[in-house]
Protein backbone atom coordinates (compact mmCIF):
# COMPACT_ATOMS: atom_id res chain seq x y z
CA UNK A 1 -18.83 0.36 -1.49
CA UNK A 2 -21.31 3.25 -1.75
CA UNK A 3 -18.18 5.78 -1.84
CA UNK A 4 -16.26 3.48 -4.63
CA UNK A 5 -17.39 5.94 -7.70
CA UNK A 6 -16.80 9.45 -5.95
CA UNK A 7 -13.80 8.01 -4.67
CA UNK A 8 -12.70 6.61 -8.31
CA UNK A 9 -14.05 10.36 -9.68
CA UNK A 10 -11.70 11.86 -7.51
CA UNK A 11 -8.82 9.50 -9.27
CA UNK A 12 -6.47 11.26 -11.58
CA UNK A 13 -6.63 10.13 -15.08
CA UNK A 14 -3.51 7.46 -14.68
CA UNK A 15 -5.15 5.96 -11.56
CA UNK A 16 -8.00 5.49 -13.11
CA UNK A 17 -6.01 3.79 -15.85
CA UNK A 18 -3.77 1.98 -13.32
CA UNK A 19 -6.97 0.47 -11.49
CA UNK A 20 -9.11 -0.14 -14.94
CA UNK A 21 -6.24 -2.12 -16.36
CA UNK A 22 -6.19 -4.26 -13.05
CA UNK A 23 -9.30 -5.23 -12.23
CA UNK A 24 -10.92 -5.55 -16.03
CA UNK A 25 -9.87 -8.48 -18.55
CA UNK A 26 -12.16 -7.34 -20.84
CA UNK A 27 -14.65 -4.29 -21.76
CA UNK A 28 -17.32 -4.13 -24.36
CA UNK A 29 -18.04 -1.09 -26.30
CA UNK A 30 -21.23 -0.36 -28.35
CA UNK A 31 -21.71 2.99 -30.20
CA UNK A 32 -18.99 4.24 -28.22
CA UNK A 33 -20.68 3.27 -24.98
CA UNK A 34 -19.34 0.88 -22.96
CA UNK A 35 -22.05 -1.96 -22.78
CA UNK A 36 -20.16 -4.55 -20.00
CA UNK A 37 -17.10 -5.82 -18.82
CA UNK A 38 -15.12 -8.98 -17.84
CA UNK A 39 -13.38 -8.18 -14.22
CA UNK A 40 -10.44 -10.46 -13.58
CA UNK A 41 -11.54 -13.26 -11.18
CA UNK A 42 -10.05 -11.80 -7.76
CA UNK A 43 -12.06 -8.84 -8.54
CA UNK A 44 -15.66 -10.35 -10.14
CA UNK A 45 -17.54 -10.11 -6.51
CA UNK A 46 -16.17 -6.48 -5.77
CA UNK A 47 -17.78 -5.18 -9.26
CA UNK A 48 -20.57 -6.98 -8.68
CA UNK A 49 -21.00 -5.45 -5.17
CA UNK A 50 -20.19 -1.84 -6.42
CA UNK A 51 -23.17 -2.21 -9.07
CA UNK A 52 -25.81 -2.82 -6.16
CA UNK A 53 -26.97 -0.13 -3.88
CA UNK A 54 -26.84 -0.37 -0.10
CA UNK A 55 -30.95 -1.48 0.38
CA UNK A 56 -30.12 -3.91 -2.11
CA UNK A 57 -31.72 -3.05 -5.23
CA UNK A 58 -29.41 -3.13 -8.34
CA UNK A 59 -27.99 -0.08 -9.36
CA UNK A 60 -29.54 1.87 -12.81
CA UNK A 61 -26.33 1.04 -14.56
CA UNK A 62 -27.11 -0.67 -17.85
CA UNK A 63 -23.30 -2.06 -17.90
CA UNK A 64 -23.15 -5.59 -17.18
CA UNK A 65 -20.65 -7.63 -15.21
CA UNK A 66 -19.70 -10.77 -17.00
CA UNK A 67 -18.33 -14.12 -15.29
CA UNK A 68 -15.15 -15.93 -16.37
CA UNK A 69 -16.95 -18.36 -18.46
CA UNK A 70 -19.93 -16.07 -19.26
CA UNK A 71 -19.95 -15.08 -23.25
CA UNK A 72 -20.66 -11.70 -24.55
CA UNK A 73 -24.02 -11.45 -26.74
């Protein structure tokens, strides 16, 4: 999982689309920032993994990864 965003960077701009519209059921957007997202269900634990670094520690990303049933604030 530690290769998932250069490999993803390296994605040309309809991949990226392809795999976005996929995995996500729902993103979030704040001043033009995108603030968190709702992953389908198959693919909730592999964002989850991807936001957490290999020791452990979670990754500096302020997006957050929201369950099914979890509401938006």
């Amino acid at each position: 999982m530690t290769d998932f965003g250069r490999v993803l960077a390296k994605a040309s701009p309809l991949d990226r689309k392809r795999f976005f519209r996929t995995v996500l059921e729902d993103v979030y957007v704040e001043n033009r920032k995108i603030v968190a997202i709702r992953p389908k269900p198959n693919y909730y634990d592999l964002l989850c993994m991807s936001a957490v670094r290999p020791n452990g520690d979670p990754s500096p990303s302020t997006i957050r990864v929201l369950a099914e049933y979890e509401a938006f604030d």
